[in-house]
Protein backbone atom coordinates (compact mmCIF):
# COMPACT_ATOMS: atom_id res chain seq x y z
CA UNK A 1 133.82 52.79 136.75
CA UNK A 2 131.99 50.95 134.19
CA UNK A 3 128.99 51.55 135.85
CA UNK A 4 129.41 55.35 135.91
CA UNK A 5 130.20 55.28 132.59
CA UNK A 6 126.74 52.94 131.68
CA UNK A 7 124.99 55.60 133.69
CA UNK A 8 126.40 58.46 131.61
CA UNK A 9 125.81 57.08 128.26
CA UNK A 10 122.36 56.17 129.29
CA UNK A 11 121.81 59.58 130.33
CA UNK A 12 123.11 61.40 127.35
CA UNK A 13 121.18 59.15 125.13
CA UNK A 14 118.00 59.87 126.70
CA UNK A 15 118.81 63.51 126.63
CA UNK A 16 119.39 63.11 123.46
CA UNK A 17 116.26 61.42 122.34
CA UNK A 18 114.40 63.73 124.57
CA UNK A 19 115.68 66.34 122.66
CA UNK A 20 115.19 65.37 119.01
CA UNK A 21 111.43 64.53 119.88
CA UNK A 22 110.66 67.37 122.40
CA UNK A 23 112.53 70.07 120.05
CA UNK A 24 111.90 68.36 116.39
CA UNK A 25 109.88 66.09 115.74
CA UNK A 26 106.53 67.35 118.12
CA UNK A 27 106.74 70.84 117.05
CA UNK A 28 106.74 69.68 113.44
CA UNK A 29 103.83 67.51 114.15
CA UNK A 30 101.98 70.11 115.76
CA UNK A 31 102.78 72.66 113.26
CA UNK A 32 101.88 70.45 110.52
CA UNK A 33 98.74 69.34 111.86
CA UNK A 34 97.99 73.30 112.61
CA UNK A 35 98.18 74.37 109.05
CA UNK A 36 96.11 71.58 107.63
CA UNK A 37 93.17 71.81 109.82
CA UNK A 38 93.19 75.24 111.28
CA UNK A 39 95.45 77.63 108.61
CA UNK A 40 94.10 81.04 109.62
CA UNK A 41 94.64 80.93 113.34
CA UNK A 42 97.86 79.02 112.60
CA UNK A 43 98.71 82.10 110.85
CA UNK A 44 97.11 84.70 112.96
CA UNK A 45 93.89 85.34 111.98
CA UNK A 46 95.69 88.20 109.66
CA UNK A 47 93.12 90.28 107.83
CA UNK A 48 94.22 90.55 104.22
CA UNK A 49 92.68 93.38 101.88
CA UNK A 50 91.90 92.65 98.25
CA UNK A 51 95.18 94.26 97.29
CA UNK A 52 97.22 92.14 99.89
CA UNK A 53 97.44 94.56 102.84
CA UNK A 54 97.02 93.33 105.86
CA UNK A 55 94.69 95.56 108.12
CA UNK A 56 95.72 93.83 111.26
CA UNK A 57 94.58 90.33 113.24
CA UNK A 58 91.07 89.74 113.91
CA UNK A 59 92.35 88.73 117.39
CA UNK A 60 94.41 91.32 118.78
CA UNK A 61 92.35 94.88 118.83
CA UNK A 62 94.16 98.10 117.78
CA UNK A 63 93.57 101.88 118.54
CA UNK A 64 91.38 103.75 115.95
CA UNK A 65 91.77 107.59 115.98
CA UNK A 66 88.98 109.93 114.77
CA UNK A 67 85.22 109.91 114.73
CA UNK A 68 84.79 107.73 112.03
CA UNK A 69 85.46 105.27 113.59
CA UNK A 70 84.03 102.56 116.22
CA UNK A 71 86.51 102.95 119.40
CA UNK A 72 88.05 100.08 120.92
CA UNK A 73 88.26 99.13 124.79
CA UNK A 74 90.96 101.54 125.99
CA UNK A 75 94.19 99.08 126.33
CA UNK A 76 97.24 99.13 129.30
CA UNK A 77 99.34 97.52 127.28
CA UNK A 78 102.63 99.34 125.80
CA UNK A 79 104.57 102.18 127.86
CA UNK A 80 102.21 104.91 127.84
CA UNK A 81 99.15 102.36 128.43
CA UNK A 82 97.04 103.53 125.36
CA UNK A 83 99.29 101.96 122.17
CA UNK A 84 97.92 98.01 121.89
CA UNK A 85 101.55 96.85 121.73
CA UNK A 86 101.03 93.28 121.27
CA UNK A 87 104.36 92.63 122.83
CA UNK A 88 103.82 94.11 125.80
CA UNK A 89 100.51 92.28 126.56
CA UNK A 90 98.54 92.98 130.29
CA UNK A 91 96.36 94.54 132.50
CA UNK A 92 97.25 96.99 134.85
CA UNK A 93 96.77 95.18 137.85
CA UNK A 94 94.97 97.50 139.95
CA UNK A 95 92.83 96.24 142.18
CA UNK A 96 88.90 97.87 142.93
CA UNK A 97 90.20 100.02 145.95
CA UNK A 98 92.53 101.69 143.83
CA UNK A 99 92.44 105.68 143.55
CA UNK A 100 94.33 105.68 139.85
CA UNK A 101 91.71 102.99 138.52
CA UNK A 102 89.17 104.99 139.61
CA UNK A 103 90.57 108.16 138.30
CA UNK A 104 91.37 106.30 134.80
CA UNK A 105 87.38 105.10 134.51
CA UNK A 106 86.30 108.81 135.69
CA UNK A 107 88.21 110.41 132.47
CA UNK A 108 87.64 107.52 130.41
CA UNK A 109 84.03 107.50 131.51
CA UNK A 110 83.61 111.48 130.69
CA UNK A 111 85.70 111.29 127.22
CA UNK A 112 83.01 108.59 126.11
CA UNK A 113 80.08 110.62 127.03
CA UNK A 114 81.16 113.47 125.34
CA UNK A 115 82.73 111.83 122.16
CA UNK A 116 79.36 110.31 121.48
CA UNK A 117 77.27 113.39 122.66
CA UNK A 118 75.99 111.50 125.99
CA UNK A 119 74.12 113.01 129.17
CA UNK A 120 76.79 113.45 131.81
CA UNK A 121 74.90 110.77 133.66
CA UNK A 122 73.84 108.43 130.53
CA UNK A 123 74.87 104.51 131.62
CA UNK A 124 77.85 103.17 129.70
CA UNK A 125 78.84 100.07 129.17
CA UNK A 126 82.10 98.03 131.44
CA UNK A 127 84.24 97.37 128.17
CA UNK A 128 83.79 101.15 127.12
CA UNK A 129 85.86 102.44 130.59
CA UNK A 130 87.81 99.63 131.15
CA UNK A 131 90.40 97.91 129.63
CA UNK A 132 90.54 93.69 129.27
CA UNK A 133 93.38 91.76 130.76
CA UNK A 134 95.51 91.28 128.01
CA UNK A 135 94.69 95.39 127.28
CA UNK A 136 94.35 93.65 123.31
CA UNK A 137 90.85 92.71 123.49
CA UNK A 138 89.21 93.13 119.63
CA UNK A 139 85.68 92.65 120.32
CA UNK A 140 83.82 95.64 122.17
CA UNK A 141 79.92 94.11 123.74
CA UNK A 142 77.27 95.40 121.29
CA UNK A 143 76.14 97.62 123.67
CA UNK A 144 79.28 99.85 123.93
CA UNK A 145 78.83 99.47 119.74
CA UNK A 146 74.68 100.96 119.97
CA UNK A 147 76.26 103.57 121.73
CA UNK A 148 78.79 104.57 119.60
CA UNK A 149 76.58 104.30 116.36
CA UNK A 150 74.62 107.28 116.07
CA UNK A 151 78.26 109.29 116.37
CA UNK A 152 79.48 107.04 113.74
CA UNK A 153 76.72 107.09 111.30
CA UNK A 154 76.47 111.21 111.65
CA UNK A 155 80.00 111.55 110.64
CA UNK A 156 80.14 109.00 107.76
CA UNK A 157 76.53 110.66 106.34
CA UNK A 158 74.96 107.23 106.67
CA UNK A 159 71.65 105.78 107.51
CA UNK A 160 71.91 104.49 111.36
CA UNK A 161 69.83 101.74 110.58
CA UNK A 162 72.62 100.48 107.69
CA UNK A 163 75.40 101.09 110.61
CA UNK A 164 73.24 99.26 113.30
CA UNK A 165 73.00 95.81 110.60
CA UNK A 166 77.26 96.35 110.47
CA UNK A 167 77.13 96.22 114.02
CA UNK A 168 75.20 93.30 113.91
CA UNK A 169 76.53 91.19 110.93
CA UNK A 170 80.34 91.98 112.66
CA UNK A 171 79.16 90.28 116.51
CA UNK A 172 80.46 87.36 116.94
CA UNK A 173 78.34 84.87 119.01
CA UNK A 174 79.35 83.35 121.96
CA UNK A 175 81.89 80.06 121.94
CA UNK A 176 80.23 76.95 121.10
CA UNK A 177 77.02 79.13 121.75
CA UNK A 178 77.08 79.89 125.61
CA UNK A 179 80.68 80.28 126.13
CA UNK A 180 80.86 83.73 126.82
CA UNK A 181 79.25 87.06 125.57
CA UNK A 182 78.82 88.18 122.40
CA UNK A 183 81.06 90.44 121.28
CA UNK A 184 81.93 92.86 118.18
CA UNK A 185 84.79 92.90 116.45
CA UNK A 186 86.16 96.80 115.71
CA UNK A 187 88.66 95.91 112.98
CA UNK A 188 86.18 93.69 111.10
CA UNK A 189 83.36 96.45 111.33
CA UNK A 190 85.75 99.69 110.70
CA UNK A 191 87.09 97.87 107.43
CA UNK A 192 83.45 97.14 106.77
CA UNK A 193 82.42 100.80 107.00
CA UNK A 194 85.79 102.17 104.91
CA UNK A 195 84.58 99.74 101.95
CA UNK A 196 81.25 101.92 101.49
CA UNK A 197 80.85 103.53 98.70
């Protein structure tokens, strides 16, 4: 008996302790050390106007309507598969021989063309047809951006060569400098455009 009741204490202390550190005390640490030496991803990279609005995260993309504007990658995530609901993060998971992916690139493929006055048979970029994994990525490849520039430029009455140095002062290099591709980042750039005079 005394044993059982050795084993239990032991137990329920160690849960216990487990407990306080696993639940408390890391967390805190973590979170601490978070906000002291990385406070903007901490917080989530928010974008913050000069008048205290945020615009949005400069990590999690978001659907721009209207010509004005660069387009992001379409997105699958959220119930109708077009509304960037960053609760509802994911890909679609169909696979290469499916006939609905293909469909989805066809019409996404011919909407791009014609929203940026393309030849029906112009080349088009992967990330302008197809939507990332998480269906949230923010950065499109600055390819899919060239693209979209002239359309972009036209609408807003601006020089394309002022658009094409947006384009370009908004990519983002690769990780550590050869970790991945370089990519643009839409909210960054659309703000960028909106604060023209």
């Amino acid at each position: 008996m005394k044993t059982l009741i050795f084993e239990l204490r032991a137990s329920l202390l160690a849960t216990l302790i487990i407990a306080v550190v696993g639940c408390g005390i890391y967390p805190l640490l973590v979170f601490g050390v978070a906000q002291l030496l990385f406070p903007a991803p901490a917080n989530g990279s928010l974008i913050v106007g000069t008048d205290g609005t945020i615009h949005g995260s400069r990590l999690i993309g978001q659907q721009f309507t209207g010509d004005k504007y660069f387009q992001s990658r379409p997105s699958n995530a959220g119930a109708n598969g077009m509304s960037y609901d960053p609760t509802s993060s994911g890909g679609s998971n169909l696979g290469p021989t499916s006939q609905k992916l293909r469909d989805a690139i066809a019409q996404n493929l011919a909407a791009y063309r014609q929203e940026n006055g393309l030849a029906t048979n112009a080349p088009v970029p992967a990330d302008a047809v197809t939507a990332s994994a998480s269906g949230l990525d923010p950065h499109i490849s600055p390819g899919n951006a060239a693209l979209q520039a002239p359309r972009v430029a036209r609408v807003r009455g601006l020089n394309l060569q002022r658009v094409q140095a947006l384009i370009q002062q908004y990519t983002d290099t690769p990780s550590l400098g050869f970790l991945g591709d370089p990519g643009v980042n839409v909210l960054e750039l659309n703000l960028a455009l909106d604060g023209i005079k």
